[in-house]
C-alpha atoms as a PDB file:
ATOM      1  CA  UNK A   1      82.452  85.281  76.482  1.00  0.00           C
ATOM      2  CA  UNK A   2      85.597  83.161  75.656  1.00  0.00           C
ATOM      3  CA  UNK A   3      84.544  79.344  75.342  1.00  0.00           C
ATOM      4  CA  UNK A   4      87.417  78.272  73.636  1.00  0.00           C
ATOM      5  CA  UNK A   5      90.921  78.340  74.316  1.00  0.00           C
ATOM      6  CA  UNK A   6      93.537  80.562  73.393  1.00  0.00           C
ATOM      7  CA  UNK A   7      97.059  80.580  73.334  1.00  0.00           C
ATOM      8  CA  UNK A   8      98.378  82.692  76.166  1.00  0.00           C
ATOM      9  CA  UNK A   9     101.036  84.059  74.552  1.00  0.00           C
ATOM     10  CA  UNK A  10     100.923  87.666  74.181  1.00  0.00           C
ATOM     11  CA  UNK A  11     104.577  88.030  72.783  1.00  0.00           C
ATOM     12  CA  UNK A  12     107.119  86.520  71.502  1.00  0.00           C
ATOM     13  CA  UNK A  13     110.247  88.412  70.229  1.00  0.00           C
ATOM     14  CA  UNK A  14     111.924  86.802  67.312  1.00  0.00           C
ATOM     15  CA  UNK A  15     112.299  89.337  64.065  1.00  0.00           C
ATOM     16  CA  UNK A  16     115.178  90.476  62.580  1.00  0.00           C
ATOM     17  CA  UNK A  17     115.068  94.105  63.834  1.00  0.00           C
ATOM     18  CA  UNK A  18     118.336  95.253  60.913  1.00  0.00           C
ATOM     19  CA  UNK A  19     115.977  94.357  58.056  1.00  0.00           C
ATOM     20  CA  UNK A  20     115.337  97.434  56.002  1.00  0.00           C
ATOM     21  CA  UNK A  21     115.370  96.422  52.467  1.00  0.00           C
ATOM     22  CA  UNK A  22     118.892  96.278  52.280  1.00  0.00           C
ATOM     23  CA  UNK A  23     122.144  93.625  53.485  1.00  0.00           C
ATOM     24  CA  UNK A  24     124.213  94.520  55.900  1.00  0.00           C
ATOM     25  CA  UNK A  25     125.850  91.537  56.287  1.00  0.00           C
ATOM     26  CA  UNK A  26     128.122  91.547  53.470  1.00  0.00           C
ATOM     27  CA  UNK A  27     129.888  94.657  52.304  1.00  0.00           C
ATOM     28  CA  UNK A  28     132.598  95.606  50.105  1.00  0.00           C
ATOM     29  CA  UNK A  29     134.931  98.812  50.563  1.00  0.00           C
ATOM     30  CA  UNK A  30     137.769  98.468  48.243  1.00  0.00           C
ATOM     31  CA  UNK A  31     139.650  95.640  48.478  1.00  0.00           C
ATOM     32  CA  UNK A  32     138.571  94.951  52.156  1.00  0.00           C
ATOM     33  CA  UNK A  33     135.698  92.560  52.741  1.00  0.00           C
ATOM     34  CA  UNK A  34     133.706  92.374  55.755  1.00  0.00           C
ATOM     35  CA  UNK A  35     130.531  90.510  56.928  1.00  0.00           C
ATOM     36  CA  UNK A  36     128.791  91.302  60.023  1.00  0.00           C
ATOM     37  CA  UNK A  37     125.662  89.379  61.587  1.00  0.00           C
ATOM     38  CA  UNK A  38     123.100  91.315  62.715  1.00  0.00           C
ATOM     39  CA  UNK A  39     120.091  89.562  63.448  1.00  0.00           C
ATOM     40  CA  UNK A  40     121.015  88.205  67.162  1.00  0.00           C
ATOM     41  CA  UNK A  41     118.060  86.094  68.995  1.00  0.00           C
ATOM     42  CA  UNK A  42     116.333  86.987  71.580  1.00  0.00           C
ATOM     43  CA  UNK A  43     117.767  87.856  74.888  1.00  0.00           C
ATOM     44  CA  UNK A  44     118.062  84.778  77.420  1.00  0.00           C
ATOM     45  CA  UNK A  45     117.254  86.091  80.911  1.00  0.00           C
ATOM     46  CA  UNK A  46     115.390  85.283  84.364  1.00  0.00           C
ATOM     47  CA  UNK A  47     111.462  84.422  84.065  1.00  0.00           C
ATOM     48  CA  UNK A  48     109.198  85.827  86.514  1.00  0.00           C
ATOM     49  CA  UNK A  49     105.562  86.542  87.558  1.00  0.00           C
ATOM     50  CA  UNK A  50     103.719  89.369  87.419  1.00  0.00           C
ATOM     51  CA  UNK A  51     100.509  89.916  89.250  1.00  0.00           C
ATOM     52  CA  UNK A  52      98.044  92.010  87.974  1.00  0.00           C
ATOM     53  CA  UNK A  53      94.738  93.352  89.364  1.00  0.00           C
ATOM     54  CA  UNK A  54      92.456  96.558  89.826  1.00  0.00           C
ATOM     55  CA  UNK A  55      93.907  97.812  92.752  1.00  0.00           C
ATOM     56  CA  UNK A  56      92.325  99.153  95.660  1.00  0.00           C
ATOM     57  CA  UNK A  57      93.594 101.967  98.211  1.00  0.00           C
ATOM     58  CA  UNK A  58      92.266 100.600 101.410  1.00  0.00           C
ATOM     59  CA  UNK A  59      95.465  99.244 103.545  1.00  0.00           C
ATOM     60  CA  UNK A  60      93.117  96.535 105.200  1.00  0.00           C
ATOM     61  CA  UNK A  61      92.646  94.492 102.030  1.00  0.00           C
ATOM     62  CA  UNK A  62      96.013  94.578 101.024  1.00  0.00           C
ATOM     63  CA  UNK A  63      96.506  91.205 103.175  1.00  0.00           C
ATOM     64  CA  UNK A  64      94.744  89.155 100.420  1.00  0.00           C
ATOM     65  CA  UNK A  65      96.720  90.089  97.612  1.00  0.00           C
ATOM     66  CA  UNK A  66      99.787  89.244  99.666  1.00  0.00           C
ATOM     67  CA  UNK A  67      98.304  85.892 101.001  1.00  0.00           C
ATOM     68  CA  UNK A  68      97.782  85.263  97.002  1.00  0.00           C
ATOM     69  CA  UNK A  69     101.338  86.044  96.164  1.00  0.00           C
ATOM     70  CA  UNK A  70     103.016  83.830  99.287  1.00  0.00           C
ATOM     71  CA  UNK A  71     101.560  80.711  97.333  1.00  0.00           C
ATOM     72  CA  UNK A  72     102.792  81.841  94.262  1.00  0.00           C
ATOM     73  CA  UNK A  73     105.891  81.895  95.783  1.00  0.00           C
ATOM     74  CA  UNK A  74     105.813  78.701  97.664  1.00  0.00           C
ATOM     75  CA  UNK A  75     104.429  77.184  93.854  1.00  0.00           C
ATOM     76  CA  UNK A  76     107.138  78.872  91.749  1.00  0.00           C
ATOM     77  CA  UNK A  77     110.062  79.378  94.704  1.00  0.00           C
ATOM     78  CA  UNK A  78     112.659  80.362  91.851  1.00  0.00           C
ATOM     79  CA  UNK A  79     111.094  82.738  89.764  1.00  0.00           C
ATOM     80  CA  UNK A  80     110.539  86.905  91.035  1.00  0.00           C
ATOM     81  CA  UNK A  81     107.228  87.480  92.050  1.00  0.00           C
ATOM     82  CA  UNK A  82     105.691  91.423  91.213  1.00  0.00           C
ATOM     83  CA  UNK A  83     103.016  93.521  90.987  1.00  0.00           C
ATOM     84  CA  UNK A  84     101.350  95.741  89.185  1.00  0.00           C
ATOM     85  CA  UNK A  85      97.810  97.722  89.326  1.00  0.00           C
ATOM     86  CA  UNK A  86      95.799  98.644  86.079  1.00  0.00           C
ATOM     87  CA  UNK A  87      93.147 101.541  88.058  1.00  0.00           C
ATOM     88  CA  UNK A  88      95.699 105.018  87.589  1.00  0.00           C
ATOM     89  CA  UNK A  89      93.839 106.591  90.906  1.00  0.00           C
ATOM     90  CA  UNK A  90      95.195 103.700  92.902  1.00  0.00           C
ATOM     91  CA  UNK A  91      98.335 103.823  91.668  1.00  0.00           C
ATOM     92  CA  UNK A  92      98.160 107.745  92.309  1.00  0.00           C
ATOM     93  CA  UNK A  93      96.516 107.010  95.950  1.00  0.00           C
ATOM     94  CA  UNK A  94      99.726 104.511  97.027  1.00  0.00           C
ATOM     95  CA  UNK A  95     102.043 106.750  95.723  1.00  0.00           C
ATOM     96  CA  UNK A  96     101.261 109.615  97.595  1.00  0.00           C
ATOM     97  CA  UNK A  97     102.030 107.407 100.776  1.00  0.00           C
ATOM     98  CA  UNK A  98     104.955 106.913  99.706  1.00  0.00           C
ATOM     99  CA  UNK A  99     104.311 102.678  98.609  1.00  0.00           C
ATOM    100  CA  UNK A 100     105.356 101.360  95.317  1.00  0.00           C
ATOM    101  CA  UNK A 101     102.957 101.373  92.508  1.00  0.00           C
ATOM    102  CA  UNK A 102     103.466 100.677  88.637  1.00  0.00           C
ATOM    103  CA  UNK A 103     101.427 100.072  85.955  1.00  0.00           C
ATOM    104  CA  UNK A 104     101.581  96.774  83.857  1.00  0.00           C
ATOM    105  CA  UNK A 105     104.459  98.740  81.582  1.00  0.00           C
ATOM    106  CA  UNK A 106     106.120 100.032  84.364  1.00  0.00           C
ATOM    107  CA  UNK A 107     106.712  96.881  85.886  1.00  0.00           C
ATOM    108  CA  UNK A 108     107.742  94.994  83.278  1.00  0.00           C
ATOM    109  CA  UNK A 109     109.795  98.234  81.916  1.00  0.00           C
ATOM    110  CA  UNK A 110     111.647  97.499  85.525  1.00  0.00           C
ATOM    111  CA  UNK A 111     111.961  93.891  85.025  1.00  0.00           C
ATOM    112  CA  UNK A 112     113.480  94.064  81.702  1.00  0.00           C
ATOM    113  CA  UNK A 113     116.029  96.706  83.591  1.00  0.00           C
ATOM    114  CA  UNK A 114     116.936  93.864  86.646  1.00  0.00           C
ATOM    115  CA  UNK A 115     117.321  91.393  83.656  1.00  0.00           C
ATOM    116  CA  UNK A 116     114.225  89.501  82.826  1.00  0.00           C
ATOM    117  CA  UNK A 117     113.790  88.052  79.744  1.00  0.00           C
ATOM    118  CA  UNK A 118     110.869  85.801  79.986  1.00  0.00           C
ATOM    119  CA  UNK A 119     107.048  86.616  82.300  1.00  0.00           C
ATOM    120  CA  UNK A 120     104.282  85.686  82.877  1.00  0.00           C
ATOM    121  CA  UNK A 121     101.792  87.806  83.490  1.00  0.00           C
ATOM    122  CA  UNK A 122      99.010  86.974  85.704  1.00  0.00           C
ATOM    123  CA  UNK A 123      95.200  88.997  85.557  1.00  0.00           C
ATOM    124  CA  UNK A 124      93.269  88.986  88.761  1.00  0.00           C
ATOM    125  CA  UNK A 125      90.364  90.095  87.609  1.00  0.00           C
ATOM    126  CA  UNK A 126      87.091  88.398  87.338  1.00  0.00           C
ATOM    127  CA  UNK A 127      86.406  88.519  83.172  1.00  0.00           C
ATOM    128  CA  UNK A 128      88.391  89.419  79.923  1.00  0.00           C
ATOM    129  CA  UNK A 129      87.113  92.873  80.160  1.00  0.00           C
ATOM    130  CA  UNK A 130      88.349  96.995  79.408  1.00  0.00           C
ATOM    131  CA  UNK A 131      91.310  95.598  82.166  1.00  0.00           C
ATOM    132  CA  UNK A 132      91.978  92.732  80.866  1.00  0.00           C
ATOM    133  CA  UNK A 133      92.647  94.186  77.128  1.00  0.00           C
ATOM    134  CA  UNK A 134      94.908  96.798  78.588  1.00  0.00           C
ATOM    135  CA  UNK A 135      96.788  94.273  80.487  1.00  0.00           C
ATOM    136  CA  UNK A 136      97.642  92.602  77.606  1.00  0.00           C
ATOM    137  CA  UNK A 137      98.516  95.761  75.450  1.00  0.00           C
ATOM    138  CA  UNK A 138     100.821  96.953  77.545  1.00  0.00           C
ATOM    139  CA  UNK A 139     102.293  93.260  78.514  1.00  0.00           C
ATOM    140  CA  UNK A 140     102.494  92.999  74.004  1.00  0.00           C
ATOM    141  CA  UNK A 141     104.267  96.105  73.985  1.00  0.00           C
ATOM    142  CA  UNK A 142     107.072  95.284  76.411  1.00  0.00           C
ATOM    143  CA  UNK A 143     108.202  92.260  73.746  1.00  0.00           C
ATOM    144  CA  UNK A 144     111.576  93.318  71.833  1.00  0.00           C
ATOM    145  CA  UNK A 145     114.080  91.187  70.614  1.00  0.00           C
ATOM    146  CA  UNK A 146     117.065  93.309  71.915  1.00  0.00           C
ATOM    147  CA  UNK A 147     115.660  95.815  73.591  1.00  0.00           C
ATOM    148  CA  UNK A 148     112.792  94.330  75.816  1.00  0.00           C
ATOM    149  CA  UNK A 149     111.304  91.168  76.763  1.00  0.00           C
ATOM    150  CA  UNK A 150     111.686  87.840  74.689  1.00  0.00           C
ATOM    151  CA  UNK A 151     108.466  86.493  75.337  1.00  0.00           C
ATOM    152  CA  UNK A 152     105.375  86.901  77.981  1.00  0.00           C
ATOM    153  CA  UNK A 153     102.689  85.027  78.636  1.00  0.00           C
ATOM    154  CA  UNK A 154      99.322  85.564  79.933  1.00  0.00           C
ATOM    155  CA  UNK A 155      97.805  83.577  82.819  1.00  0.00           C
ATOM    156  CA  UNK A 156      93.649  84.697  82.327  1.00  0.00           C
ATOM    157  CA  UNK A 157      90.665  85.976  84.418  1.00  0.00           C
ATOM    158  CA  UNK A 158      88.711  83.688  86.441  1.00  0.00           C
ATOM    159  CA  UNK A 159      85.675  83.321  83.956  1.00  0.00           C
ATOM    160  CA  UNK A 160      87.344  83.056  80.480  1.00  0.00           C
ATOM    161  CA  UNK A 161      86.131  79.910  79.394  1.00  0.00           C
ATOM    162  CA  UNK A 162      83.374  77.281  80.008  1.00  0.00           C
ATOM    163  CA  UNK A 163      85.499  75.302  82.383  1.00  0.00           C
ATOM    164  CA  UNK A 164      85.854  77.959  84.294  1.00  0.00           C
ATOM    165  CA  UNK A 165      82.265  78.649  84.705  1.00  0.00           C
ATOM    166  CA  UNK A 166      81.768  75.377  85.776  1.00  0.00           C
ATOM    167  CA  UNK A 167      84.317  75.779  88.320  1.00  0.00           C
ATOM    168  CA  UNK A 168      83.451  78.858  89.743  1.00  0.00           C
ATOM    169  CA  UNK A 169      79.546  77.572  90.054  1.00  0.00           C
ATOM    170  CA  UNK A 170      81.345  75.128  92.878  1.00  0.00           C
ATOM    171  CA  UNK A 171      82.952  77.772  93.984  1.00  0.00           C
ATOM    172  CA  UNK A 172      79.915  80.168  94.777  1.00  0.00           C
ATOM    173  CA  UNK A 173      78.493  77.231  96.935  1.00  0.00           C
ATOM    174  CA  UNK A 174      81.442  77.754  99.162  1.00  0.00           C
ATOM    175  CA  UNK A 175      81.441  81.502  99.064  1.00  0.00           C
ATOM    176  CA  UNK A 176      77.913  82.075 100.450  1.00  0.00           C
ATOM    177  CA  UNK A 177      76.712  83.015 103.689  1.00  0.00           C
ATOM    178  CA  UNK A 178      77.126  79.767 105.901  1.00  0.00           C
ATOM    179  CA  UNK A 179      74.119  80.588 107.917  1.00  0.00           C
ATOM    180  CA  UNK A 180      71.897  81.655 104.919  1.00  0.00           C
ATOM    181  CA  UNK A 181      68.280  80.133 105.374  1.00  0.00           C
ATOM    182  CA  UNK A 182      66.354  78.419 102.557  1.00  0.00           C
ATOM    183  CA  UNK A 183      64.157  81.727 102.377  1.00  0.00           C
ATOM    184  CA  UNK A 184      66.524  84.061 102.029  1.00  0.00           C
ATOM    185  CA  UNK A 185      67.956  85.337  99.023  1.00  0.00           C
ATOM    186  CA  UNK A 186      71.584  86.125  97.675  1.00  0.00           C
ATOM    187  CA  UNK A 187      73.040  88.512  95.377  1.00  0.00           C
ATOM    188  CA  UNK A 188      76.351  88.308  94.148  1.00  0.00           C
ATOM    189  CA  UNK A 189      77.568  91.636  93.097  1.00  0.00           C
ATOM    190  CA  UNK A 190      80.681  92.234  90.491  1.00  0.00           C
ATOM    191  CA  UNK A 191      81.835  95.689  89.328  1.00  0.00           C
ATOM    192  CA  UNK A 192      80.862  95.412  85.523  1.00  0.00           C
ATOM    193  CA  UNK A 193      82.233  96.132  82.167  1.00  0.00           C
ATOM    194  CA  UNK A 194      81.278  98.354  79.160  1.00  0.00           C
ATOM    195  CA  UNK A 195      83.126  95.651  77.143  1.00  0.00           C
ATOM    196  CA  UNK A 196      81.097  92.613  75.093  1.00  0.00           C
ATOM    197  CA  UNK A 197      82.529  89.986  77.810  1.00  0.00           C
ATOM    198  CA  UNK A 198      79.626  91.836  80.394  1.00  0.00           C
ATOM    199  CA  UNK A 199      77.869  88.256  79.422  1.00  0.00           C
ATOM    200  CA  UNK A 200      79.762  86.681  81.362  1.00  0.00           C
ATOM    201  CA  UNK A 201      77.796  87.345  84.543  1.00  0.00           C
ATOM    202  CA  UNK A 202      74.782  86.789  82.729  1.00  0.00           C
ATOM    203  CA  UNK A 203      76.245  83.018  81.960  1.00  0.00           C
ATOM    204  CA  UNK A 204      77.433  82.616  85.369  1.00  0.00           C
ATOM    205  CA  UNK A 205      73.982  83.535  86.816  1.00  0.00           C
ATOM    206  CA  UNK A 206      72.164  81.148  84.000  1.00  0.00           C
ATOM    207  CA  UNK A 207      74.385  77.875  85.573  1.00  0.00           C
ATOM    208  CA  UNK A 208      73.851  79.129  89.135  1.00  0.00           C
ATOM    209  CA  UNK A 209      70.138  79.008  88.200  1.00  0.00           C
ATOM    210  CA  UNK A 210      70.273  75.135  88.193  1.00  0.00           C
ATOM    211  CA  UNK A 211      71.122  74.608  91.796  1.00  0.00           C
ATOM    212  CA  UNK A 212      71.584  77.641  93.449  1.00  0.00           C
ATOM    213  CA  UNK A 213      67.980  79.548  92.298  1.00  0.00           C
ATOM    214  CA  UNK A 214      67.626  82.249  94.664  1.00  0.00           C
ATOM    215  CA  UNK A 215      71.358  83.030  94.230  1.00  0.00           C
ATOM    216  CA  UNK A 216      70.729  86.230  91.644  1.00  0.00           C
ATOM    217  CA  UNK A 217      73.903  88.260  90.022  1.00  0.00           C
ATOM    218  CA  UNK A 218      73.998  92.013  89.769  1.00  0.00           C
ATOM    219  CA  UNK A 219      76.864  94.410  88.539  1.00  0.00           C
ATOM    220  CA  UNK A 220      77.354  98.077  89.956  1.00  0.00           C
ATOM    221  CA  UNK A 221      77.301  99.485  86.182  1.00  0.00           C
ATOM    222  CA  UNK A 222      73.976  98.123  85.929  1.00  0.00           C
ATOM    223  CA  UNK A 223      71.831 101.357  87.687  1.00  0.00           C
ATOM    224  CA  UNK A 224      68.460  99.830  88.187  1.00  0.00           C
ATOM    225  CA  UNK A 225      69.684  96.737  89.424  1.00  0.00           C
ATOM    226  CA  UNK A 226      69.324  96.959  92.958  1.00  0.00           C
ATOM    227  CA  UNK A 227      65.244  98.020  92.350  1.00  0.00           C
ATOM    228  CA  UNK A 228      65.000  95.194  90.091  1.00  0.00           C
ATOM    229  CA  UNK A 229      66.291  92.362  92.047  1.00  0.00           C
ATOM    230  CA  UNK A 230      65.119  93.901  95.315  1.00  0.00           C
ATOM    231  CA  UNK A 231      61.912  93.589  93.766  1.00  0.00           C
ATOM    232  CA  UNK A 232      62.420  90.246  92.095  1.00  0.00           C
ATOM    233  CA  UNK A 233      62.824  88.654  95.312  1.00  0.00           C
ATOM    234  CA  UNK A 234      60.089  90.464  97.300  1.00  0.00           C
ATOM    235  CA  UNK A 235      57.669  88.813  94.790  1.00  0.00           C
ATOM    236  CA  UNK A 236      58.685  85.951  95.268  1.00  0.00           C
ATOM    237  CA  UNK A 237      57.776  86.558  99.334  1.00  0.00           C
ATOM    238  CA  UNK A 238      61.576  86.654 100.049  1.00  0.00           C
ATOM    239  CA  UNK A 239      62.629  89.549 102.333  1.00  0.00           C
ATOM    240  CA  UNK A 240      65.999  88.547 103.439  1.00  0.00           C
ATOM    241  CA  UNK A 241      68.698  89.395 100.888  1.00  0.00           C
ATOM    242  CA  UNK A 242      72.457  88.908 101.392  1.00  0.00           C
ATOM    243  CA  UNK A 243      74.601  91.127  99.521  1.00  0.00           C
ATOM    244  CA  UNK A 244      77.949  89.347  98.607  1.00  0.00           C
ATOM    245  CA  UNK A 245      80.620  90.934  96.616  1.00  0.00           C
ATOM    246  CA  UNK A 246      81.693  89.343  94.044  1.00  0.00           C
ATOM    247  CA  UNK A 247      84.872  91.468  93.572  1.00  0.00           C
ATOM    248  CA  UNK A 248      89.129  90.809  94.052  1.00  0.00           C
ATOM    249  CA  UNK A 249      89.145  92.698  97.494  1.00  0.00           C
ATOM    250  CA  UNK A 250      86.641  94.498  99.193  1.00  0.00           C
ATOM    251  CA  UNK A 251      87.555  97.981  98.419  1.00  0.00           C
ATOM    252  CA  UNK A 252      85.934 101.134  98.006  1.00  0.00           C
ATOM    253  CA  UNK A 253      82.653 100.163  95.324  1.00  0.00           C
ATOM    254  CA  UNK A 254      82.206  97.520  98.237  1.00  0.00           C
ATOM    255  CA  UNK A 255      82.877  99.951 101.356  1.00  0.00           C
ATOM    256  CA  UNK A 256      80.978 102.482  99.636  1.00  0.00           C
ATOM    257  CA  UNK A 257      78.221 101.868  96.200  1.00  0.00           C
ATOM    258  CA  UNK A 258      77.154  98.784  98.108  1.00  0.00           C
ATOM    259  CA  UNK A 259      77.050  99.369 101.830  1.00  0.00           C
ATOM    260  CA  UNK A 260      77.796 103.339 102.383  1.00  0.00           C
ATOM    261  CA  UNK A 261      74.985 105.305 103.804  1.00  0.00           C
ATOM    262  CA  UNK A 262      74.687 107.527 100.941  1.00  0.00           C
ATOM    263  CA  UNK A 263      71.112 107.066  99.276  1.00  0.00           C
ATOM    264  CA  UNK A 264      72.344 105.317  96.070  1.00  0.00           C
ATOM    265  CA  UNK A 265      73.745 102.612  97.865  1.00  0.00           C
ATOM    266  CA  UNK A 266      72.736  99.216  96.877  1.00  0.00           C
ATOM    267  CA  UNK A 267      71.997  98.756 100.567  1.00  0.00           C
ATOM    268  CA  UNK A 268      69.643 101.755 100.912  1.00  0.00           C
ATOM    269  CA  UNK A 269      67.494 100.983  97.833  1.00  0.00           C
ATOM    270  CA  UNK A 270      67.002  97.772  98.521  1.00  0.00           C
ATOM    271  CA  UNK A 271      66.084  98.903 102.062  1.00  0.00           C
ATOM    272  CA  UNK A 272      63.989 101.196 100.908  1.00  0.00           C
ATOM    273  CA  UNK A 273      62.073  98.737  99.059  1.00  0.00           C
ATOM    274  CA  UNK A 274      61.503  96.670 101.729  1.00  0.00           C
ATOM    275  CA  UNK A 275      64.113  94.250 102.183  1.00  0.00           C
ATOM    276  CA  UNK A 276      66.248  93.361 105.235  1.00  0.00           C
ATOM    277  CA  UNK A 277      69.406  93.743 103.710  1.00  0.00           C
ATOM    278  CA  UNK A 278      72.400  91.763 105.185  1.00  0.00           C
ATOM    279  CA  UNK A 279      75.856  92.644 104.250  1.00  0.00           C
ATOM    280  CA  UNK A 280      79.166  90.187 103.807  1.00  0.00           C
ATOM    281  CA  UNK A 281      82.445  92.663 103.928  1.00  0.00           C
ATOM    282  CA  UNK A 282      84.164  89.888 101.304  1.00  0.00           C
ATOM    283  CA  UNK A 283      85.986  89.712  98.253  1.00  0.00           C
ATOM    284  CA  UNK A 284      86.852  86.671  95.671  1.00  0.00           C
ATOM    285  CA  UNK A 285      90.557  86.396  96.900  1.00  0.00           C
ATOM    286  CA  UNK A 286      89.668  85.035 100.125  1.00  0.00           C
ATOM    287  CA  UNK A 287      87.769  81.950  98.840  1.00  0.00           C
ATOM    288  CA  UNK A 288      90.219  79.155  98.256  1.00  0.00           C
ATOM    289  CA  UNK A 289      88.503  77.939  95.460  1.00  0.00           C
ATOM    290  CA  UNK A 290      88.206  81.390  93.598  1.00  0.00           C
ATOM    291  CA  UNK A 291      92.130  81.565  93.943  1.00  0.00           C
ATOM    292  CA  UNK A 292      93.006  77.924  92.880  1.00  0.00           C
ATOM    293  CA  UNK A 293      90.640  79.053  89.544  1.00  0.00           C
ATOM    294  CA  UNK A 294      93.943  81.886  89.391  1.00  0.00           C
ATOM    295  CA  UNK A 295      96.362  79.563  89.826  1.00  0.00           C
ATOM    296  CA  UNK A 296      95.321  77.005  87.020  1.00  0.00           C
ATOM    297  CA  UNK A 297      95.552  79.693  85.031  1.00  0.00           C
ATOM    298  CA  UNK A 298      98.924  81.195  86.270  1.00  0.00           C
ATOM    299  CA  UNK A 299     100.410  77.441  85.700  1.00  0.00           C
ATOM    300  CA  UNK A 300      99.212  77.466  82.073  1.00  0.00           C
ATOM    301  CA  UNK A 301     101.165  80.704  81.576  1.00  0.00           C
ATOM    302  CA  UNK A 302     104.121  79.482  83.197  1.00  0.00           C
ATOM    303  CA  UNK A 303     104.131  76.362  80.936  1.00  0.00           C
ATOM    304  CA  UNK A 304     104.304  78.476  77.983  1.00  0.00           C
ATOM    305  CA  UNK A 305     106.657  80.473  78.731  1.00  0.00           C
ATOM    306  CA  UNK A 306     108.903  76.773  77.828  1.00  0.00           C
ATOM    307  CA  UNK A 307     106.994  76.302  74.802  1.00  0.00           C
ATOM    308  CA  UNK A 308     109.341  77.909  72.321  1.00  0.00           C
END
């Protein structure tokens, strides 16, 4: 995973787009001279924030992303706050009852049209994955001189560097089951990547290891992890196993791959191993400390977008 930092900037819009090999800023016609400048700067508009994240279709999660964006409006009162969701079926899902929903180059596409010239874009996901890189394709491709945005910035994921690790390690402590007894186990349960930055949970379970040892990560691309920490834990004579999603919102993998009553539910293998399962309906936006990790990383983003 990323240990080291990296500029944030994803574009920034300052070539001369009338070079072709040839001047155009002096030419002669006769006895009539006239020079022309075409390589204007950038644009000079509004700045504003863009919030980016999965999506999810469920209407009773959409409170959390909205109690996300009220402090980044109360933390930035004079810059636009929007949205934008990178999962296509979501976007297809709110559509068809009749909400708004735009892709990371839709958005910005309509920001550049209401006269922004400066964003910065903000990922609410949980690691630099398949997202993540999209996110910042489309955010790169929006950057024009003329004809799009001057420059965007990128506020990261929650675990994109060491710090944040460390951070979100705190966090967890927070995030657990209150009433969880010393002999019962946890399992904290994010969606998974097919991209190299998968290590990430493997890094956040090998600090959470130090303090919190019966705390245990799984992802829902992983398909024998249910059997394998369900037994883990039951040989260790632990037969109590919270299941805590470690995801934005809890949306449909949640509703569904973990606690649905189908039989490949995390809940029914582990079940049918043995285990008492208990369940915690939660996501990572509604843990204070998850969201301040966002918001470190949204000012950073909004810092650049001064440092011209």
């Amino acid at each position: 995973m990323h240990i080291d930092s990296e500029k944030n900037t994803v574009g920034e819009c300052t070539h001369n787009c009338h070079s072709h090999g040839h001047d155009h800023c002096d030419h002669h016609h006769g006895d009539h001279s006239h020079s022309y400048d075409y390589s204007p700067g950038p644009l000079e508009g509004k700045q504003g924030i863009l919030l980016t994240a999965f999506g999810c279709a469920l209407p009773d999660t959409h409170h959390l992303y909205k109690r996300f964006e009220d402090e980044v409006r109360e933390k930035y009162p004079n810059m636009d706050v929007r949205w934008a969701f990178t999962a296509n079926r979501i976007r297809r899902k709110l559509r068809s009852r009749g909400l708004a929903a735009f892709s990371v180059a839709e958005a910005l596409s309509q920001m550049i049209d209401d006269g922004f010239s400066h964003v910065a874009v903000q990922s609410l996901h949980t690691l630099p994955g398949v997202e993540y890189d999209w996110v910042k394709q489309q955010a790169r491709s929006m950057c024009h001189p003329r004809k799009g945005l001057s420059r965007v910035t990128m506020g990261v994921p929650m675990l994109y560097k060491m710090d944040d690790l460390e951070q979100t390690v705190l966090a967890v402590s927070g995030y657990l089951p209150p009433d969880r007894k010393e002999d019962e186990g946890v399992v904290l349960i994010g969606h998974g990547t097919y991209h190299k930055e998968h290590t990430a949970y493997m890094a956040l379970e090998g600090l959470l290891s130090r303090s919190l040892p019966d705390v245990l990560v799984g992802t829902l691309m992983d398909k024998s992890g249910p059997a394998e920490l369900g037994t883990h834990f039951l040989n260790r004579g632990i037969r109590k196993v919270h299941l805590v999603p470690f995801m934005c919102v809890p949306g449909h993998h949640v509703q569904v791959d973990l606690f649905g009553e189908g039989e490949h539910s995390w809940k029914n293998i582990l079940s049918g191993l043995g285990c008492e399962v208990l369940p915690v309906f939660k996501g990572s936006l509604e843990h204070q400390d998850f969201r301040n990790i966002w918001h470190e990383h949204l000012a950073e983003a909004v810092a650049d977008l001064k440092d011209t």
